[in-house]
Protein backbone atom coordinates (compact mmCIF):
# COMPACT_ATOMS: atom_id res chain seq x y z
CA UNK A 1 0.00 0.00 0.00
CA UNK A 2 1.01 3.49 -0.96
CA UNK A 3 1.12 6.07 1.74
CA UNK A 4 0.86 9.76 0.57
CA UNK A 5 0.93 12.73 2.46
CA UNK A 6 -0.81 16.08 1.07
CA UNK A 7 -2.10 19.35 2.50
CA UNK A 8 -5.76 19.89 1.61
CA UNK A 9 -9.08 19.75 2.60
CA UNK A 10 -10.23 16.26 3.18
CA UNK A 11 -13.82 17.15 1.90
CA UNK A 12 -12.37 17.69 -1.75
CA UNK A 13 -10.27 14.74 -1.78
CA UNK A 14 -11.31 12.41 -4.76
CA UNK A 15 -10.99 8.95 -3.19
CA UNK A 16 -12.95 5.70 -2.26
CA UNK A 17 -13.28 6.61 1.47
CA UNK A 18 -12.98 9.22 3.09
CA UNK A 19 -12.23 8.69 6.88
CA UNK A 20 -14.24 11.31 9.67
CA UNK A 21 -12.45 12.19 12.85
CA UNK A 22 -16.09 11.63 14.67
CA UNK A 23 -17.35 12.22 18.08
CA UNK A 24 -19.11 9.53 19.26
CA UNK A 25 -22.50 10.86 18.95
CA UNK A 26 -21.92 10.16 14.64
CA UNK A 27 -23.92 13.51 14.15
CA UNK A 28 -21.56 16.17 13.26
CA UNK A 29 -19.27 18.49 15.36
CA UNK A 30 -16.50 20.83 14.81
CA UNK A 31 -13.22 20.18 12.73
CA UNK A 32 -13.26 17.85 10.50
CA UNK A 33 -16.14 16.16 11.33
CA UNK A 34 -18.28 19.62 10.56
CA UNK A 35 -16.85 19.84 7.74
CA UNK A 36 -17.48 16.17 6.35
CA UNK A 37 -21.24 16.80 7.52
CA UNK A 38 -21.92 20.40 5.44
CA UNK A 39 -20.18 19.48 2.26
CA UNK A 40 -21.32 15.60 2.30
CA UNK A 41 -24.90 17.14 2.99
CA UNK A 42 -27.92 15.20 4.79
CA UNK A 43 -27.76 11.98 3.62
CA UNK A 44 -24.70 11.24 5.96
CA UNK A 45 -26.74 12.56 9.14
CA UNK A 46 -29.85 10.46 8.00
CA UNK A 47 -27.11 7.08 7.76
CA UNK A 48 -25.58 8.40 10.88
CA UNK A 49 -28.53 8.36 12.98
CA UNK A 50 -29.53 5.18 11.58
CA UNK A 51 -26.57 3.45 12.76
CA UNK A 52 -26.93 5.00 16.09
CA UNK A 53 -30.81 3.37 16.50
CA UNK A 54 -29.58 0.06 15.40
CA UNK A 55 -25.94 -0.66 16.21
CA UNK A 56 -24.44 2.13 18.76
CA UNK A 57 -27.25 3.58 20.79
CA UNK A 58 -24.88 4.85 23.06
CA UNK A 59 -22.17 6.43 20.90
CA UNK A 60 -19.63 4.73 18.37
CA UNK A 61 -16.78 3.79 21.11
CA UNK A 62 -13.56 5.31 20.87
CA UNK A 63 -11.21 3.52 18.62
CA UNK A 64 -13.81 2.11 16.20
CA UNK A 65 -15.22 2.40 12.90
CA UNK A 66 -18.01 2.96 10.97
CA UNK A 67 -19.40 3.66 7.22
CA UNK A 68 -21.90 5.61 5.85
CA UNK A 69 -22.30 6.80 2.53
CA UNK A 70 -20.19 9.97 1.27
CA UNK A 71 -23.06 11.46 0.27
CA UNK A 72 -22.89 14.93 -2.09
CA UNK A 73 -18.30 14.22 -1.15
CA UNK A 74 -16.60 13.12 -3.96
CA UNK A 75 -16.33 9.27 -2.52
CA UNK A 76 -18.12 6.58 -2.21
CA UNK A 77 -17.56 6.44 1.27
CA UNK A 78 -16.91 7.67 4.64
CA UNK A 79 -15.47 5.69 7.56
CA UNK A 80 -16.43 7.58 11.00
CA UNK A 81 -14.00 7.03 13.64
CA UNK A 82 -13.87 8.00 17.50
CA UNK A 83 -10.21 8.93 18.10
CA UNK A 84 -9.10 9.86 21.79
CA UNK A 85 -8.69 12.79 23.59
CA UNK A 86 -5.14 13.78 24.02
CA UNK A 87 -3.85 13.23 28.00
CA UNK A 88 -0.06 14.33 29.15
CA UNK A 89 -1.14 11.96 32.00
CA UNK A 90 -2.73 8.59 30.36
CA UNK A 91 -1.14 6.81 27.26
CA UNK A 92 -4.00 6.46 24.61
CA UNK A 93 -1.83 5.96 21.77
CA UNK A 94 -3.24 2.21 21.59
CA UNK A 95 -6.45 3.94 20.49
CA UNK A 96 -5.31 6.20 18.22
CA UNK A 97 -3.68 3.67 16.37
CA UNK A 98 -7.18 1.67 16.66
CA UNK A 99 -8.80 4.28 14.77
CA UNK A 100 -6.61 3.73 11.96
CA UNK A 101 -6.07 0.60 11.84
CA UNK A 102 -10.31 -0.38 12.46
CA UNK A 103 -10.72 2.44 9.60
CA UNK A 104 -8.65 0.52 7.06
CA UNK A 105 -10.10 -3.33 8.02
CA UNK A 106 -13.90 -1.57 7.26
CA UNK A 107 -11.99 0.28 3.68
CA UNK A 108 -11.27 -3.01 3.16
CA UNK A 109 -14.23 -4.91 3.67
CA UNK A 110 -15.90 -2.28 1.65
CA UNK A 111 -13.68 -2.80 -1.44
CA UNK A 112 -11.95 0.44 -1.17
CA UNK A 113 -8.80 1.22 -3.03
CA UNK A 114 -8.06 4.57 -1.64
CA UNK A 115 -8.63 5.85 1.66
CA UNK A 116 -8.15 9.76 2.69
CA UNK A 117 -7.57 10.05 6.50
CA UNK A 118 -7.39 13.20 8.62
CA UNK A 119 -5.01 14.17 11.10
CA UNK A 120 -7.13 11.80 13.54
CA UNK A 121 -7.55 13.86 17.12
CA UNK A 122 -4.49 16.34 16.41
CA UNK A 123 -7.08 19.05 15.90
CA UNK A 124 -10.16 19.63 18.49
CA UNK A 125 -8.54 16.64 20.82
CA UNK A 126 -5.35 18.10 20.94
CA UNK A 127 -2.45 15.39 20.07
CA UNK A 128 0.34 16.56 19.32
CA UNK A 129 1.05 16.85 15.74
CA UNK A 130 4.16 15.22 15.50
CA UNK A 131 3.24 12.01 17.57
CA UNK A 132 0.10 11.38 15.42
CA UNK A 133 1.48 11.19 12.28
CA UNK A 134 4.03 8.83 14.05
CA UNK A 135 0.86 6.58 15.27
CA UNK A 136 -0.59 7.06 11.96
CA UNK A 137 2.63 6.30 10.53
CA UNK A 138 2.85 3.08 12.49
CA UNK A 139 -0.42 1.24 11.10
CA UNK A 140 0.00 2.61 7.84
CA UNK A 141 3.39 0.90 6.93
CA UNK A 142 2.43 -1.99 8.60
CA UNK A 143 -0.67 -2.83 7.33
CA UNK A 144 -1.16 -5.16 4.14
CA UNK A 145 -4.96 -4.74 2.62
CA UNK A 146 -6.00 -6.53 0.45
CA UNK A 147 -8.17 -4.05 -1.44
CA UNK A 148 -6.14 -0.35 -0.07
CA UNK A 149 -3.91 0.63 -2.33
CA UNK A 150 -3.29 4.18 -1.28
CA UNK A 151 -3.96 5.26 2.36
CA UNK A 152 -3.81 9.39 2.02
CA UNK A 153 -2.94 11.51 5.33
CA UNK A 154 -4.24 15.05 4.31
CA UNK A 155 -3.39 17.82 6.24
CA UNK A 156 -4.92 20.85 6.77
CA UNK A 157 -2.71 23.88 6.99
CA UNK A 158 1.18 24.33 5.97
CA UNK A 159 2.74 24.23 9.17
CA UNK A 160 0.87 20.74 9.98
CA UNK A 161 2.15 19.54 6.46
CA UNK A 162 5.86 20.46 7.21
CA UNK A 163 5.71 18.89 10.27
CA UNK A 164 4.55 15.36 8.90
CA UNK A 165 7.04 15.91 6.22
CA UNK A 166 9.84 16.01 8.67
CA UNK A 167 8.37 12.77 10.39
CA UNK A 168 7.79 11.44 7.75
CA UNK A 169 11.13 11.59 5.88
CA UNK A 170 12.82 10.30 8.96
CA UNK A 171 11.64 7.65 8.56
C-alpha cells in the first residue's frame, strides 16, 4: 500500500473513502467532522442516525469504525471514527492507532482502493502533531490490505504539512 501525504481539505479529496475524525454521537461536530457533515450534505446525518438506533445507541466507542455513505463528497464512502482525547497523564496511543487501523479493516471490507484520512484527534482533541502522524505512521506501513492501495494523510494547513514531512522523511 502506498502512503501519501498532502495538505488539503479532506472534503475535496477524490478517493474511495474518506475517513471522519467523529465524536461519538456520529452527528456532526467541529473540525473535520463539521466539515465532512456540510459538504457531504444530509444523507450522511440520516445514515448516521440510523446506525446509532440500530448498532451504537450509546455512541460509536472510541477507537472504532463505521461507514456511511459519502453522500454529495466526492467518494463513495466515509469511515467515521472516535479517536481519543489527548492526556499528558494517560497513554491512549493504543487507540489512536485503533482508529486507523479499524478504519482501514472496514476500507477493506468495503472494497476500497483509496482511503483519505485526517489528522485523527491532532485538531479539536489536541495530540500533538508530530506524535500522530508517528501513530498514523505506524499502522499505515504496517498494514497489508487486500483491497487499499493508497492510504492518504491530508493535512490541513502548511505548518501541519511540514511537520509530517519532517516525520515522515525520517523515517
Amino acid at each position: 500500500m502506498r502512503i501519501n501525504v498532502v495538505e488539503g481539505d479532506i472534503t475535496a479529496q477524490r478517493v474511495d473513502a474518506i475517513v471522519n475524525a467523529a465524536n461519538s454521537s456520529l452527528l456532526g461536530g467541529r473540525g473535520v467532522d463539521g466539515a465532512i457533515h456540510r459538504r457531504g450534505g444530509p444523507a450522511i446525518l440520516a445514515e448516521c442516525r440510523a446506525v446509532r438506533a440500530s448498532r451504537y445507541p450509546d455512541g460509536l466507542p472510541t477507537g472504532q469504525a463505521v461507514a456511511t455513505t459519502a453522500g454529495d463528497l466526492p467518494a463513495r464512502w466515509v469511515i467515521h471514527t472516535v479517536g481519543p482525547v489527548w492526556s499528558a497523564t494517560e497513554d491512549r496511543s493504543a487507540l489512536l492507532r485503533d482508529c486507523y487501523a479499524n478504519s482501514l479493516r472496514v476500507a477493506d471490507e468495503l472494497g476500497a482502493g483509496t482511503v483519505a484520512y485526517p489528522l485523527i484527534s491532532a485538531g479539536i482533541y489536541g495530540w500533538p502533531v508530530d506524535d500522530a502522524v508517528r501513530q498514523a505512521l505506524s499502522v499505515l506501513r504496517s498494514a497489508e490490505p487486500a483491497a487499499v492501495t493508497e492510504a492518504r494523510l491530508v493535512l490541513f494547513g502548511a505548518d501541519t504539512h511540514a511537520i509530517a514531512r519532517q516525520v515522515l522523511d525520517a523515517g
